[in-house]
PDB file of N, CA and C in Angstrom:
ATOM      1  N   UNK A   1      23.187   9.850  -9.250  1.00  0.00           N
ATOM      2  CA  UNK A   1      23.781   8.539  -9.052  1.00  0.00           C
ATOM      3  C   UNK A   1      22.796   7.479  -9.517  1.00  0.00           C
ATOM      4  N   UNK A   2      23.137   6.593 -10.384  1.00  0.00           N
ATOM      5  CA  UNK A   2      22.569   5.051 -10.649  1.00  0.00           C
ATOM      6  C   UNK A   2      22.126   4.836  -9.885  1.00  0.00           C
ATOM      7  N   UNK A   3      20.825   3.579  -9.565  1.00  0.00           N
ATOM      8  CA  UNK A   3      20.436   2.791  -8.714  1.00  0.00           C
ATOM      9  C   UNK A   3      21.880   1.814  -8.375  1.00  0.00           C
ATOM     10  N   UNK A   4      21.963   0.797  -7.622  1.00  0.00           N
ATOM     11  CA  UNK A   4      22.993   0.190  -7.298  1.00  0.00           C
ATOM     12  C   UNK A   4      22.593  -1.300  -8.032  1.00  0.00           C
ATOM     13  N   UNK A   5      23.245  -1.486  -8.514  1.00  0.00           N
ATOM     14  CA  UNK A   5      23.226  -2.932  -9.759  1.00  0.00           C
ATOM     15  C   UNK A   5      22.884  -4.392  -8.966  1.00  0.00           C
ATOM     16  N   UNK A   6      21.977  -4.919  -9.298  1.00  0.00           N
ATOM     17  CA  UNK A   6      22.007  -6.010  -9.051  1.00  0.00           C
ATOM     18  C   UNK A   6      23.033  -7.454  -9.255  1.00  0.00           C
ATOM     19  N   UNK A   7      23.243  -8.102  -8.907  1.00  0.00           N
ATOM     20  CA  UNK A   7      23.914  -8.908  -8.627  1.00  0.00           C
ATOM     21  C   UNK A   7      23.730 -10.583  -9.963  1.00  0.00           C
ATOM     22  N   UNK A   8      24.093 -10.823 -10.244  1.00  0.00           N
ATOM     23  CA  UNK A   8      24.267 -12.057 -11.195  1.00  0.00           C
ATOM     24  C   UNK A   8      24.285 -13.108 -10.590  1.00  0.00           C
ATOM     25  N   UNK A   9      23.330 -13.812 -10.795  1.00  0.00           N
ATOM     26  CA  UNK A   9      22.479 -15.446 -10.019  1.00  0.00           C
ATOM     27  C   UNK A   9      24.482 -15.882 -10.071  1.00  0.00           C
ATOM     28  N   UNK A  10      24.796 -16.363  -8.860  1.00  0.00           N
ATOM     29  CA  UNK A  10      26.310 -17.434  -8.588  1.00  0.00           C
ATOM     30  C   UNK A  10      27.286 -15.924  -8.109  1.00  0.00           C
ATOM     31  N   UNK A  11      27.384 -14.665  -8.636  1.00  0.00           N
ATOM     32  CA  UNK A  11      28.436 -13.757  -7.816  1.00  0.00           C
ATOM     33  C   UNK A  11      28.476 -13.848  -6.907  1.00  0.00           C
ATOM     34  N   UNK A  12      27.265 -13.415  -6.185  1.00  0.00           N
ATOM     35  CA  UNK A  12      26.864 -13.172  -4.345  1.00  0.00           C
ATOM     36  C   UNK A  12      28.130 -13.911  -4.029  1.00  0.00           C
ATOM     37  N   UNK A  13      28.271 -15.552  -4.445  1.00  0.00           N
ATOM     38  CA  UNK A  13      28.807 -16.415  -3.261  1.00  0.00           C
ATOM     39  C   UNK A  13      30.457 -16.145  -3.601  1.00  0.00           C
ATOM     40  N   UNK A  14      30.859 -15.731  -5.045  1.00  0.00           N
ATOM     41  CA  UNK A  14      32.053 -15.673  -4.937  1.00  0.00           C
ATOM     42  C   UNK A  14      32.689 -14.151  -4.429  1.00  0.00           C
ATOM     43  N   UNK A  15      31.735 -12.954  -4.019  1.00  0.00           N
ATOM     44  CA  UNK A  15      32.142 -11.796  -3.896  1.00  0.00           C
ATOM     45  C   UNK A  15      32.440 -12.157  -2.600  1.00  0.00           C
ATOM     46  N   UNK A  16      31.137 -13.215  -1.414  1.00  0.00           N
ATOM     47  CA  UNK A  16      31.498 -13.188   0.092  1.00  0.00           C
ATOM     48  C   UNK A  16      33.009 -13.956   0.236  1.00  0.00           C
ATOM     49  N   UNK A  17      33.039 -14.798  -0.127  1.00  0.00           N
ATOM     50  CA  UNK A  17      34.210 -15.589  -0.509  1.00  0.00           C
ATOM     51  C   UNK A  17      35.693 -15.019  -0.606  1.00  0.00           C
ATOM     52  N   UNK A  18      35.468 -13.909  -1.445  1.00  0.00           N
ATOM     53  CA  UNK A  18      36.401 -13.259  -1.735  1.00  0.00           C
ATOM     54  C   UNK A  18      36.907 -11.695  -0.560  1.00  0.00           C
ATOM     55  N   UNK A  19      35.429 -11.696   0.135  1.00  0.00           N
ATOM     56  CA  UNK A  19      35.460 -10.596   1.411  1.00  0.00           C
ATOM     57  C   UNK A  19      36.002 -11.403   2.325  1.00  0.00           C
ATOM     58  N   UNK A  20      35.894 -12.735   2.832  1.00  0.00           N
ATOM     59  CA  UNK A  20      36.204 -13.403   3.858  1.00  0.00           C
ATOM     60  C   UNK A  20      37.727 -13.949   3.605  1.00  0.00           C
ATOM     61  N   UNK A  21      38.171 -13.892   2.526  1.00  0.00           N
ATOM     62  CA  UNK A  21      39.424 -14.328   2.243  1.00  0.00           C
ATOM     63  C   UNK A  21      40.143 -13.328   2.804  1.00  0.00           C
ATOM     64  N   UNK A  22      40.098 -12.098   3.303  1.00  0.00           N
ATOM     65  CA  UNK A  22      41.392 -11.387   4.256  1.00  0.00           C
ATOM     66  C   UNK A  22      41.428 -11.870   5.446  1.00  0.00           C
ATOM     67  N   UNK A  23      40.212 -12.521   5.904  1.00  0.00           N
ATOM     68  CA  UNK A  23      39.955 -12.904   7.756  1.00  0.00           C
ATOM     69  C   UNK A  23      38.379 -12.858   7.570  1.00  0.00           C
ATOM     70  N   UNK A  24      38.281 -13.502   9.041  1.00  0.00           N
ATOM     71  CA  UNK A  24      36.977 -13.339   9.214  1.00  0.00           C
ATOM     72  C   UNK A  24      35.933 -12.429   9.547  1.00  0.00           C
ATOM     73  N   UNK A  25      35.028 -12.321   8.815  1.00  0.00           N
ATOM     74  CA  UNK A  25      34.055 -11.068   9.121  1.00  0.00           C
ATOM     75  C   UNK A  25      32.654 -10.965   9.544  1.00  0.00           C
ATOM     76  N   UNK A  26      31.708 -10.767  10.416  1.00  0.00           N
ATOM     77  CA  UNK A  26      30.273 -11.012  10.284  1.00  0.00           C
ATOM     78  C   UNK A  26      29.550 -10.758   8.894  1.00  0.00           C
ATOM     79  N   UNK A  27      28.515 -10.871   9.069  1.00  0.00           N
ATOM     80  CA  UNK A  27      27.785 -10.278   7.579  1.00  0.00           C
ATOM     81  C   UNK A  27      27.445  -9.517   7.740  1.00  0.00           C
ATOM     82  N   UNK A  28      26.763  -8.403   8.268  1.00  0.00           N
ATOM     83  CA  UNK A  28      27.278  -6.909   7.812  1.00  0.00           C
ATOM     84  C   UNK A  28      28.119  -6.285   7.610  1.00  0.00           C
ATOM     85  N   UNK A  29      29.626  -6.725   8.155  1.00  0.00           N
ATOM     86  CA  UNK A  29      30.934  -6.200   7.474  1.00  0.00           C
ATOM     87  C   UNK A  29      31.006  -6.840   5.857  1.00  0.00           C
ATOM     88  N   UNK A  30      30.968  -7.901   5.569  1.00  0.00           N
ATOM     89  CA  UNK A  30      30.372  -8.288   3.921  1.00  0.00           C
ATOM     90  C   UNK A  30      29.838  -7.118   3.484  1.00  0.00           C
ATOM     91  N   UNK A  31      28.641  -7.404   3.747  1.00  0.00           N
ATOM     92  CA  UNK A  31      27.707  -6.556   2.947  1.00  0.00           C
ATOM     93  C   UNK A  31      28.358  -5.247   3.041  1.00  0.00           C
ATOM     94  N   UNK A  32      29.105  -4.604   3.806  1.00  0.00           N
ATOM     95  CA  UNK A  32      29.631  -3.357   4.244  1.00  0.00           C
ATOM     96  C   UNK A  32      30.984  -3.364   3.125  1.00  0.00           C
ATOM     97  N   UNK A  33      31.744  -4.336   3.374  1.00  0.00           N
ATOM     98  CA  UNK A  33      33.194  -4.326   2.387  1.00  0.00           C
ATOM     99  C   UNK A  33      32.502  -4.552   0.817  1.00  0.00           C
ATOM    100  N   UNK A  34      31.691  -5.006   0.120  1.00  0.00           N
ATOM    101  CA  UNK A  34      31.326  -5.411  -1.026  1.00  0.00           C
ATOM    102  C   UNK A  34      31.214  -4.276  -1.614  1.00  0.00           C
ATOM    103  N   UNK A  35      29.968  -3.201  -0.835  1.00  0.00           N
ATOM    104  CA  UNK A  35      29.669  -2.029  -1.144  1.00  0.00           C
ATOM    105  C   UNK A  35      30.799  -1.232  -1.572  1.00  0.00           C
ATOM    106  N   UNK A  36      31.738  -0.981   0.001  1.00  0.00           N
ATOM    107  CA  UNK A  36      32.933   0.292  -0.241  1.00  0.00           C
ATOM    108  C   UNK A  36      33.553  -0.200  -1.424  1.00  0.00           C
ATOM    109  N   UNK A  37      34.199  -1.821  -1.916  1.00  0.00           N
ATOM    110  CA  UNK A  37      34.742  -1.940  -2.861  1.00  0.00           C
ATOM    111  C   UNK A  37      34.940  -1.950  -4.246  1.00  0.00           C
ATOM    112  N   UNK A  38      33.079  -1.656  -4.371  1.00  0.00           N
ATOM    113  CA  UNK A  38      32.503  -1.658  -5.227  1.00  0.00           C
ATOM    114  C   UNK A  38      32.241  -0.116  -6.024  1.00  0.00           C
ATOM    115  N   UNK A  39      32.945   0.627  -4.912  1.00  0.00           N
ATOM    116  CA  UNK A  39      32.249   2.190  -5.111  1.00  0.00           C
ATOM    117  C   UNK A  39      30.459   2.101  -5.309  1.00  0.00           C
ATOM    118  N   UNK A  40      30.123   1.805  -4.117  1.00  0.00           N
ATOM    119  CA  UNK A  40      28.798   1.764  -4.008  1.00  0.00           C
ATOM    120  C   UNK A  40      28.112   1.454  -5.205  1.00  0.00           C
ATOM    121  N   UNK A  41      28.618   0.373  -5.911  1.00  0.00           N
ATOM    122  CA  UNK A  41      27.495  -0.266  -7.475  1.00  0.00           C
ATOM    123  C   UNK A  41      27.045  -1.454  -6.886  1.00  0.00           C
ATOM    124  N   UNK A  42      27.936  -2.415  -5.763  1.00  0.00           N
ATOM    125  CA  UNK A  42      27.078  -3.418  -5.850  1.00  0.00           C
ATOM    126  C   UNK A  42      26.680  -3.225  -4.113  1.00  0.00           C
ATOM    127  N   UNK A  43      25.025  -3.450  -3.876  1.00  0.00           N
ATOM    128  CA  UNK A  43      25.064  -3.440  -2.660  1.00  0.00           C
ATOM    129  C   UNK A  43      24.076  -4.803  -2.722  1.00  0.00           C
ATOM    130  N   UNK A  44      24.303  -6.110  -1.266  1.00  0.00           N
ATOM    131  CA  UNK A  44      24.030  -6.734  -0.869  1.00  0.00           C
ATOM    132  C   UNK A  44      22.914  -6.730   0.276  1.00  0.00           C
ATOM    133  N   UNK A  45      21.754  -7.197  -0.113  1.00  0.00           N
ATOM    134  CA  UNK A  45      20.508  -7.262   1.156  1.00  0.00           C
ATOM    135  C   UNK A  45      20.861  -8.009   2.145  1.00  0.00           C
ATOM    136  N   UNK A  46      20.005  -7.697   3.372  1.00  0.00           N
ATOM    137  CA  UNK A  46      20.191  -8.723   4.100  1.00  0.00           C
ATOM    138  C   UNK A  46      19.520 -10.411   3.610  1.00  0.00           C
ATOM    139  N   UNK A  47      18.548  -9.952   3.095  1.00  0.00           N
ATOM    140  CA  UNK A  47      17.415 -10.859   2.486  1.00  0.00           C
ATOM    141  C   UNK A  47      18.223 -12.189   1.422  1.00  0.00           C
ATOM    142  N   UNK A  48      19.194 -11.576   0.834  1.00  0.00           N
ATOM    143  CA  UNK A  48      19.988 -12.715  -0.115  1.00  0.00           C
ATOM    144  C   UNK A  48      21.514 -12.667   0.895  1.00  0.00           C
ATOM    145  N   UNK A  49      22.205 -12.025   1.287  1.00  0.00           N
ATOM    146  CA  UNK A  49      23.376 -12.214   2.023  1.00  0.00           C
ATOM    147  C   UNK A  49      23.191 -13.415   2.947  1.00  0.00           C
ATOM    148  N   UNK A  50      22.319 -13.503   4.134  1.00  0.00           N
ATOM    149  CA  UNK A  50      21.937 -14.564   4.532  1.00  0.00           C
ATOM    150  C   UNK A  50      21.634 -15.856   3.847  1.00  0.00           C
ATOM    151  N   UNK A  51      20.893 -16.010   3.396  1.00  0.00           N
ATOM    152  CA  UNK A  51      20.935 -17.274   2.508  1.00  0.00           C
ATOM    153  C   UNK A  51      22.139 -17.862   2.053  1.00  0.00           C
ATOM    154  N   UNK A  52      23.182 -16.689   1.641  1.00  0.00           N
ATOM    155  CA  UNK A  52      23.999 -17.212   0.755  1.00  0.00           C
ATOM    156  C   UNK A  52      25.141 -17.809   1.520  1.00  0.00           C
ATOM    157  N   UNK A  53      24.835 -16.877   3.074  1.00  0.00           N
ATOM    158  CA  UNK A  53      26.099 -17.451   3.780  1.00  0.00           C
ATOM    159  C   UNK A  53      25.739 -19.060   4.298  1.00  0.00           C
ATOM    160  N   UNK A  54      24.599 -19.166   4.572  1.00  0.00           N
ATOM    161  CA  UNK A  54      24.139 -19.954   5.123  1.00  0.00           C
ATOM    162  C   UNK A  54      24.408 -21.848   3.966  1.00  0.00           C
ATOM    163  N   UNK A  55      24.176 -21.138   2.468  1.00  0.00           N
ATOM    164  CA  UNK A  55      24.723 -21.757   1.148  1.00  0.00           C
ATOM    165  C   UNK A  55      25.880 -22.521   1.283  1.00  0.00           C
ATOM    166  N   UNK A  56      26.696 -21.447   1.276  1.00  0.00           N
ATOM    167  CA  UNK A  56      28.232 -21.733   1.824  1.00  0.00           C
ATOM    168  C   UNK A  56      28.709 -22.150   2.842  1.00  0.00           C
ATOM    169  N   UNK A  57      28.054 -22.316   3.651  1.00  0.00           N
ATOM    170  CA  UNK A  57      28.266 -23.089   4.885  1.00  0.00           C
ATOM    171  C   UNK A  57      27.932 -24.260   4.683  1.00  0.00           C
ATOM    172  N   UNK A  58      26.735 -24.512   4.328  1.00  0.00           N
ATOM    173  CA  UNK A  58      26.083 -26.089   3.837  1.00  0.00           C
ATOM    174  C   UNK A  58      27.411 -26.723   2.870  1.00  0.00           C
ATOM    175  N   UNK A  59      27.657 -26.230   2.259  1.00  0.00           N
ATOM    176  CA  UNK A  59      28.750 -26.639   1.318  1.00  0.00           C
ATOM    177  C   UNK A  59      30.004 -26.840   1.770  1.00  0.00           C
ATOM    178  N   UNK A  60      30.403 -26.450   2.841  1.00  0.00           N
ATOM    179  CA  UNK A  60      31.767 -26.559   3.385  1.00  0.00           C
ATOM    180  C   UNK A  60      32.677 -25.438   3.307  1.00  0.00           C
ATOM    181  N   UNK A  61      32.138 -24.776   2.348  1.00  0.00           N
ATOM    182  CA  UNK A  61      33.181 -23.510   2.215  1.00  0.00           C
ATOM    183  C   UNK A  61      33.254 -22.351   3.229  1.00  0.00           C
ATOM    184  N   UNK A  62      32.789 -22.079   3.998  1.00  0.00           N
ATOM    185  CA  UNK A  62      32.697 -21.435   4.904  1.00  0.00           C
ATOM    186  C   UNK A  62      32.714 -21.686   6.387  1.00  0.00           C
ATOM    187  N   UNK A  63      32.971 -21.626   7.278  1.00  0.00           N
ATOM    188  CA  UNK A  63      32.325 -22.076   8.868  1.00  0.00           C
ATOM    189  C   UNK A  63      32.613 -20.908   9.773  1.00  0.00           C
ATOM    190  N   UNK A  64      31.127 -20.909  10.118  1.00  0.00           N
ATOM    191  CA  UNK A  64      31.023 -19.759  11.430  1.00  0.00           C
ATOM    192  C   UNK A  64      30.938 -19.997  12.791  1.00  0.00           C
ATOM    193  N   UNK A  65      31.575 -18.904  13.550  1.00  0.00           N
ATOM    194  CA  UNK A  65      31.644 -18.967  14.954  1.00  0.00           C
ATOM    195  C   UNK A  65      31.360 -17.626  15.571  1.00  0.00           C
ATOM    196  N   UNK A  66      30.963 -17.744  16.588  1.00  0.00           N
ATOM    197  CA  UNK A  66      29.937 -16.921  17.526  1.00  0.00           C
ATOM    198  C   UNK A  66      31.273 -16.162  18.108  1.00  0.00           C
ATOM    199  N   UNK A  67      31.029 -14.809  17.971  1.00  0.00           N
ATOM    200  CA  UNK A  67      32.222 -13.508  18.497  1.00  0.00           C
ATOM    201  C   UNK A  67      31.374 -12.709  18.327  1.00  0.00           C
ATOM    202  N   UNK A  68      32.075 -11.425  18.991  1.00  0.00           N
ATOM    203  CA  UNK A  68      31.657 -10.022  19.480  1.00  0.00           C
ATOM    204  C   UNK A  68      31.863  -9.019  18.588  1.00  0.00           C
ATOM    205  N   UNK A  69      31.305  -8.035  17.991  1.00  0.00           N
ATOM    206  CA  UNK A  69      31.259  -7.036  17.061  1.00  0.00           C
ATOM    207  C   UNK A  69      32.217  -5.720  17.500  1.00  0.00           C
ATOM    208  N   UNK A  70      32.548  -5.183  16.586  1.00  0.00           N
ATOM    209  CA  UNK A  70      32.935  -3.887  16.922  1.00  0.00           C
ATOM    210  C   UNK A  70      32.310  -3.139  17.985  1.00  0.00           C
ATOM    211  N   UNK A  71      30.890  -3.203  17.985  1.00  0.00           N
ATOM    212  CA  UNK A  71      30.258  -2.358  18.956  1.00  0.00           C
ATOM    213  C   UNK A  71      29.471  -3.031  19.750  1.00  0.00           C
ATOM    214  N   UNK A  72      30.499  -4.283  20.257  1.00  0.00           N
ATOM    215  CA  UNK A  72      30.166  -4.915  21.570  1.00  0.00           C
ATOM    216  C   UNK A  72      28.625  -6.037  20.603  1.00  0.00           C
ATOM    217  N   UNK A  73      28.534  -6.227  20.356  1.00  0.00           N
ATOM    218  CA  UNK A  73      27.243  -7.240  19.920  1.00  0.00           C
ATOM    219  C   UNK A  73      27.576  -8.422  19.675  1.00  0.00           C
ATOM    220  N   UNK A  74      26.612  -9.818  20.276  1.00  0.00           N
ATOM    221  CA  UNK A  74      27.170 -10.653  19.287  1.00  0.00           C
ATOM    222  C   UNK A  74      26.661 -11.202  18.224  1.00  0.00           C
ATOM    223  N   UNK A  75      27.550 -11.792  17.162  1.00  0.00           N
ATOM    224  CA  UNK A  75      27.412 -11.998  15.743  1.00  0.00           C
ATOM    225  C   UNK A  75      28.546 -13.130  15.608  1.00  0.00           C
ATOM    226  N   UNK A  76      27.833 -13.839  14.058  1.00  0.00           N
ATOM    227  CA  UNK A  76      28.442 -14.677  13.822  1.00  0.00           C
ATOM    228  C   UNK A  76      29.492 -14.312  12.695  1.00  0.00           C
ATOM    229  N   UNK A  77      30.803 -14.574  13.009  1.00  0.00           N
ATOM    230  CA  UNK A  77      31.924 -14.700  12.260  1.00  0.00           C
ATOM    231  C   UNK A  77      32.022 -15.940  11.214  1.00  0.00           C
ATOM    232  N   UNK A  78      32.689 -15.330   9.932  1.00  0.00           N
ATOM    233  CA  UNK A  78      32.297 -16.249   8.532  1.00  0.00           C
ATOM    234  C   UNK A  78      33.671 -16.353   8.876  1.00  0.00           C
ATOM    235  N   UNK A  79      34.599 -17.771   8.166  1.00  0.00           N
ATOM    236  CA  UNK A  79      36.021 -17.377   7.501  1.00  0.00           C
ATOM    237  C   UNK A  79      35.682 -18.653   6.339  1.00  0.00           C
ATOM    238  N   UNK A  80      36.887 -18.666   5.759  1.00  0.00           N
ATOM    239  CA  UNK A  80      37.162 -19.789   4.625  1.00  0.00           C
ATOM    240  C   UNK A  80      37.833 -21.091   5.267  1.00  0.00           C
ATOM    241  N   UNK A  81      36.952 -21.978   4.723  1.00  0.00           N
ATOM    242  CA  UNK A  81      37.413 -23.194   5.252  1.00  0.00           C
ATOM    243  C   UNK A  81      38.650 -23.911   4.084  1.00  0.00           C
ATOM    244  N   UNK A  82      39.446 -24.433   4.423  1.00  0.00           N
ATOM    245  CA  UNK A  82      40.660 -25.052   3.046  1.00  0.00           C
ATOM    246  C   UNK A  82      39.831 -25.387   2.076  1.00  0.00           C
ATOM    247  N   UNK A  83      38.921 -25.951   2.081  1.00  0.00           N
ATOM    248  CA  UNK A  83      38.011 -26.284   0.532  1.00  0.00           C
ATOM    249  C   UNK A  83      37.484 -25.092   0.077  1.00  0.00           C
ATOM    250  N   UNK A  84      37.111 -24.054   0.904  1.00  0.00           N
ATOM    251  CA  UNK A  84      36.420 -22.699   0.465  1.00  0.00           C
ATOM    252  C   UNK A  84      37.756 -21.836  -0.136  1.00  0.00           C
ATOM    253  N   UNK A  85      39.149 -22.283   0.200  1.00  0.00           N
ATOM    254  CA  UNK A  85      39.885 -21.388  -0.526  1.00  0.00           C
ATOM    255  C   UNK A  85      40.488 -22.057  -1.808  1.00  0.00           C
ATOM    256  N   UNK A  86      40.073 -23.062  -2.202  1.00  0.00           N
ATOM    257  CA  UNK A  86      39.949 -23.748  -3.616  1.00  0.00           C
ATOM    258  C   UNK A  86      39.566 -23.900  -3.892  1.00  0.00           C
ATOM    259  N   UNK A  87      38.231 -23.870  -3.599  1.00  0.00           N
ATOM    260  CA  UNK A  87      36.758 -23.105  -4.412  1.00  0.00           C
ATOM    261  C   UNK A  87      36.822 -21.461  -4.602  1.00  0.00           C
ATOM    262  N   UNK A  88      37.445 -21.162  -4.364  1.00  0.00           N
ATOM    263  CA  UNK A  88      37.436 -19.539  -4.356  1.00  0.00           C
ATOM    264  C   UNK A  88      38.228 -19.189  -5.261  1.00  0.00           C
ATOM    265  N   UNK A  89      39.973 -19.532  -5.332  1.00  0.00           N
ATOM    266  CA  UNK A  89      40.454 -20.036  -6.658  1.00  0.00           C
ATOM    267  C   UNK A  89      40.300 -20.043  -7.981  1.00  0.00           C
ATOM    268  N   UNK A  90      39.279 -21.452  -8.013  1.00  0.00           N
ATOM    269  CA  UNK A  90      38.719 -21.672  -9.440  1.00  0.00           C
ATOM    270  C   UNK A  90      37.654 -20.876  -9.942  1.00  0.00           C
ATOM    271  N   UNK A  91      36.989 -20.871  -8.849  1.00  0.00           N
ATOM    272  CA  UNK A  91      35.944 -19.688  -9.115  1.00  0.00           C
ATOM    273  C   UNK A  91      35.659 -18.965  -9.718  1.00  0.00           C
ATOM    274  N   UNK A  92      37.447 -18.069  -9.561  1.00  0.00           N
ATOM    275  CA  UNK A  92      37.666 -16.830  -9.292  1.00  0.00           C
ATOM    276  C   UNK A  92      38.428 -16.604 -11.047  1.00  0.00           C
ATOM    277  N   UNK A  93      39.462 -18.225 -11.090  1.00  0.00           N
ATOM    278  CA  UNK A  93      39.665 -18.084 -12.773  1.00  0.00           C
ATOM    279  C   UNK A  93      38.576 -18.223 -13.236  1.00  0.00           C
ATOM    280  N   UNK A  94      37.754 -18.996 -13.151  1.00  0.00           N
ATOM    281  CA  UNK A  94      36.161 -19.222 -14.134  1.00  0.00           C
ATOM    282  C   UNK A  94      35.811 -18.063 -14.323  1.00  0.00           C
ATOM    283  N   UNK A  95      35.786 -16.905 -13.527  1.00  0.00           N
ATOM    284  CA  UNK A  95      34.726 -15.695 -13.442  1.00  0.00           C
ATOM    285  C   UNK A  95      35.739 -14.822 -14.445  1.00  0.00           C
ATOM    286  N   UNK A  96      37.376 -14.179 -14.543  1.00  0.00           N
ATOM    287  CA  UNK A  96      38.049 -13.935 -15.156  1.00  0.00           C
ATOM    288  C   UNK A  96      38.190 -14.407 -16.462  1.00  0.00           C
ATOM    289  N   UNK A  97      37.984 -15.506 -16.547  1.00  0.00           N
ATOM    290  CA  UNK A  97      37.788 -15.949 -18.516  1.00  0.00           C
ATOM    291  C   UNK A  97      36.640 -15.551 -18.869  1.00  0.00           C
ATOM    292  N   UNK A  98      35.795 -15.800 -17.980  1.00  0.00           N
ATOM    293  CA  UNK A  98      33.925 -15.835 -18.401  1.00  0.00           C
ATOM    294  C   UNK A  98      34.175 -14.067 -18.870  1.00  0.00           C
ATOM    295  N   UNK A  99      34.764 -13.172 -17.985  1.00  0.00           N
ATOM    296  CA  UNK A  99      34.373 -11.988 -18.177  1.00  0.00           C
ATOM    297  C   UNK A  99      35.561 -10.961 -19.441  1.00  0.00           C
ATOM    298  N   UNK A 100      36.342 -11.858 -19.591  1.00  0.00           N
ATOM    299  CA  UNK A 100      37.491 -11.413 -20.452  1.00  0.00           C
ATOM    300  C   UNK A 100      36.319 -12.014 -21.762  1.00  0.00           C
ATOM    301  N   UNK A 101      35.639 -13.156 -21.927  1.00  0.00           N
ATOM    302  CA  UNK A 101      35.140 -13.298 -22.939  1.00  0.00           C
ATOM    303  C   UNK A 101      33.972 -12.782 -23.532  1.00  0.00           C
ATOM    304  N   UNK A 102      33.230 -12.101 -22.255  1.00  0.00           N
ATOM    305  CA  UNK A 102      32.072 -11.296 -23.088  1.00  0.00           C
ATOM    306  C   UNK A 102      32.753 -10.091 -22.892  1.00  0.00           C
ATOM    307  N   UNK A 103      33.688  -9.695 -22.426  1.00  0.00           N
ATOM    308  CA  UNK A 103      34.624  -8.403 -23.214  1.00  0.00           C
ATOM    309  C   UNK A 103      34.814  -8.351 -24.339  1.00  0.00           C
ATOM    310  N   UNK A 104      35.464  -9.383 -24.901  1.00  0.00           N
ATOM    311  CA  UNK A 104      35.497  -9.368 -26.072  1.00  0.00           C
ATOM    312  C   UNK A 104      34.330  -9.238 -26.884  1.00  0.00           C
ATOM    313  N   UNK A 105      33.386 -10.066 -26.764  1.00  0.00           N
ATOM    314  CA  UNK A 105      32.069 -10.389 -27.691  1.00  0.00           C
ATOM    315  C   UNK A 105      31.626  -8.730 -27.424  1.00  0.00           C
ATOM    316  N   UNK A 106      31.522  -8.058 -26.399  1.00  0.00           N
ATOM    317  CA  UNK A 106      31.094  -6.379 -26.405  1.00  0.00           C
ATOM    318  C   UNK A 106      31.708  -5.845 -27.365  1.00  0.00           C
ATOM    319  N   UNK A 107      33.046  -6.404 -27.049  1.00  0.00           N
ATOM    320  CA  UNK A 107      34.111  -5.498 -28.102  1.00  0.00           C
ATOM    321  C   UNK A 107      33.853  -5.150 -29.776  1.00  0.00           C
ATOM    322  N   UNK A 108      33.225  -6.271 -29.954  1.00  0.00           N
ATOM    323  CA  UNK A 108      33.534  -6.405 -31.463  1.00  0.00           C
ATOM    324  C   UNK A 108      32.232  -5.440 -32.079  1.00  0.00           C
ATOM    325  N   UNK A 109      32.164  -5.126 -33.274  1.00  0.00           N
ATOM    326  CA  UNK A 109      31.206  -4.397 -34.295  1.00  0.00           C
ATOM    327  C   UNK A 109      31.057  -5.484 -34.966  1.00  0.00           C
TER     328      UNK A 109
END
């Protein structure tokens, strides 16, 4: 098996974004859903996951609240705030052209 791929300076925030868009989750369920969805290529540290939530919060796109874990602990719950789900959106077309276009540029001989 590969090492697990690093991450591209600006993804981090649209992958959490895009984990928190079913409901709200702590950040180890993030870092936990990114992985499984990823078939274990992209995995998230604690070391940058934090920051980033913390990013997104500063920004508005996110807001957390204090709840209880699966296994009784407490942790802070992420969700999307209405500006975080139209930032998530555009984002999300930006990242789809961006990546349809160096498809192409791979593509060519």
């Amino acid at each position: 098996m590969s090492k697990p791929t690093d991450l591209v300076q600006g993804t981090l925030d649209l992958l959490i974004l895009k984990s928190i868009a079913l409901g709200p989750m702590h950040g180890w369920a993030i870092a936990q859903r990114i992985r499984q969805v990823s078939n274990d290529v992209l995995q998230v540290n604690q070391g940058a996951l934090y920051p980033a939530l913390h990013r997104l919060e500063q920004q508005g796109w996110i807001e957390a609240e204090w709840g209880e874990s699966e296994n009784n602990r407490r942790a802070k719950f992420y969700s999307l705030t209405e500006s975080g789900k139209k930032y998530l959106q555009s984002e999300q077309a930006n990242w789809e052209r961006l990546s349809a276009a160096i498809g192409l540029v791979l593509k060519t001989t």
